[in-house]
C-alpha atoms as a PDB file:
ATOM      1  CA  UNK A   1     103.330-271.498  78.127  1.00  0.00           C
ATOM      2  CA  UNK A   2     103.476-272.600  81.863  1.00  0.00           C
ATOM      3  CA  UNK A   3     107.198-271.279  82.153  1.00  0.00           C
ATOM      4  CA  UNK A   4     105.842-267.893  80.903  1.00  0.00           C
ATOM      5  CA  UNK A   5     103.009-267.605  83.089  1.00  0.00           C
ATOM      6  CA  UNK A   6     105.005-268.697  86.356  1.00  0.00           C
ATOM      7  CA  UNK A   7     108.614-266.649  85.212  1.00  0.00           C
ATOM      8  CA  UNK A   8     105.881-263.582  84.785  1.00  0.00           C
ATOM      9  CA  UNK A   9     104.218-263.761  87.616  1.00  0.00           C
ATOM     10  CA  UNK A  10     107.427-264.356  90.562  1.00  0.00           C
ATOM     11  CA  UNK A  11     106.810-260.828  92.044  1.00  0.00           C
ATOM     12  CA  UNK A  12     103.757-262.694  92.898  1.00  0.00           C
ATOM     13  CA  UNK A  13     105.447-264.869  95.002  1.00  0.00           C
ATOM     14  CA  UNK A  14     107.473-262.815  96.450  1.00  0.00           C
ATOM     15  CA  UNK A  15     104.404-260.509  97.701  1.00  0.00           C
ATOM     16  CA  UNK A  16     102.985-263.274  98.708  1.00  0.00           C
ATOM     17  CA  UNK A  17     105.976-264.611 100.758  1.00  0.00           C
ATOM     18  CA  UNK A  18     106.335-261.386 102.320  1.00  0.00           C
ATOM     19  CA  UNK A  19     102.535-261.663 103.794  1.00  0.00           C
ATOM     20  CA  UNK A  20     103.658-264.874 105.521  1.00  0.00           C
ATOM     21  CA  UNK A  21     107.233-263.527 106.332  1.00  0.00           C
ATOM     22  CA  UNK A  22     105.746-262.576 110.079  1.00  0.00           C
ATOM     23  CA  UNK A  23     105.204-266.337 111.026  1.00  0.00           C
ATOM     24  CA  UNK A  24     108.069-267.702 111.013  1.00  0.00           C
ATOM     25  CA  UNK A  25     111.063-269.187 108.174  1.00  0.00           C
ATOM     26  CA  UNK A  26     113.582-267.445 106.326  1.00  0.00           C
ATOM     27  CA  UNK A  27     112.333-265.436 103.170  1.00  0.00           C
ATOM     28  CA  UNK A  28     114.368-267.209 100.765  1.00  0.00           C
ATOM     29  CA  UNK A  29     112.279-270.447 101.993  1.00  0.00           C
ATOM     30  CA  UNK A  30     109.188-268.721 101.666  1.00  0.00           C
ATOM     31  CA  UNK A  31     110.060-267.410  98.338  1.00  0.00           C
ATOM     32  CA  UNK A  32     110.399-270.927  96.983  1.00  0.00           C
ATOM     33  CA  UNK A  33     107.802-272.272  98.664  1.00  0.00           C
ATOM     34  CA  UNK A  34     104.955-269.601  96.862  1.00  0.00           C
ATOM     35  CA  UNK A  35     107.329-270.470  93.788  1.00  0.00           C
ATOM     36  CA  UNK A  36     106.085-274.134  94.218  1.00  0.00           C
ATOM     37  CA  UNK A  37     102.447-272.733  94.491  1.00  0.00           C
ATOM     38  CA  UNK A  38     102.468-271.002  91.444  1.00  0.00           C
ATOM     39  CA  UNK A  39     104.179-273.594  89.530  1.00  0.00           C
ATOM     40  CA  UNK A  40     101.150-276.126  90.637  1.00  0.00           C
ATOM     41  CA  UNK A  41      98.782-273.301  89.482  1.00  0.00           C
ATOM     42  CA  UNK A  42     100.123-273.501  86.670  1.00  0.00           C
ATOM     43  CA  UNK A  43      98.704-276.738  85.871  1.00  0.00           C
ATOM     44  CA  UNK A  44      95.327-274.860  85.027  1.00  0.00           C
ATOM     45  CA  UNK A  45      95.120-274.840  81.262  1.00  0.00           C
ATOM     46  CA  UNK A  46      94.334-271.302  80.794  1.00  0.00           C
ATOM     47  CA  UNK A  47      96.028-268.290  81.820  1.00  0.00           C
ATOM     48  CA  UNK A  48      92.910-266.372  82.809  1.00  0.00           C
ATOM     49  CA  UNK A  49      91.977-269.364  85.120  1.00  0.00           C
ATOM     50  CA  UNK A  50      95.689-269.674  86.305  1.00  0.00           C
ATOM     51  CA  UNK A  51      95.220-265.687  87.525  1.00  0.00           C
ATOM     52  CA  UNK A  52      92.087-266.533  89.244  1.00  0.00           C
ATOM     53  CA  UNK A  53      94.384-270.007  91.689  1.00  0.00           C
ATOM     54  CA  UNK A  54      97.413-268.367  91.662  1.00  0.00           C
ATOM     55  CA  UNK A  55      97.323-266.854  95.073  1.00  0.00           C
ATOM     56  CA  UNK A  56      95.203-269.405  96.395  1.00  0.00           C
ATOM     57  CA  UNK A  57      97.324-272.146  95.331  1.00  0.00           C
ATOM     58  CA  UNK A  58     100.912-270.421  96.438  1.00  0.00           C
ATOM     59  CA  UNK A  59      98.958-269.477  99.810  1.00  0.00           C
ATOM     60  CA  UNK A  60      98.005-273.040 100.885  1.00  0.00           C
ATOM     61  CA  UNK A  61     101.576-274.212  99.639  1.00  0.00           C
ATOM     62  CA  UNK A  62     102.597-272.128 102.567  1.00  0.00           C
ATOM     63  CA  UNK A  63     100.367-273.390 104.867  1.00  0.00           C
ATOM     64  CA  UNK A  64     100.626-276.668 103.894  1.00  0.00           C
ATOM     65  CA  UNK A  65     104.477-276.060 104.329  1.00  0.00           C
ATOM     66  CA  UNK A  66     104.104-274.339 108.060  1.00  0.00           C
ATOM     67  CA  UNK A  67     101.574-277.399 109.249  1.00  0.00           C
ATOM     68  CA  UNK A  68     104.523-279.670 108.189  1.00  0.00           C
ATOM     69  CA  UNK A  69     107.066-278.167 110.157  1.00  0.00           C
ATOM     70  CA  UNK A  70     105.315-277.196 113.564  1.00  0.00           C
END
């Protein structure tokens, strides 16, 4: 079930990866970083509550990610 909901919701990622495509890192790296984020969100047991952390979750990935590297 977790595979589904994070395979189904990549474009997610990606749109989200694009929004933090301005501050710096390749896209690929961003990509796969909001990829990790949704894959953590996906720990949430069901998929109406994994809609509602999704973004959250693959946002603060990102930050979390950018913090690390500055």
């Amino acid at each position: 079930m977790r595979d589904e909901l994070v395979t189904g919701h990549l474009p997610v990622a990606e749109h989200i990866a694009q929004r933090f495509r301005q501050r710096g890192g390749s896209y690929e790296d961003l990509v796969q970083v909001a990829t990790v984020g949704l894959i953590h969100a996906g720990r949430v047991r069901s998929p109406r509550g994994f809609s509602r952390c999704r973004d959250r979750v693959a946002e603060n990935e990102l930050l979390h990610v950018q913090r690390r590297d500055q």
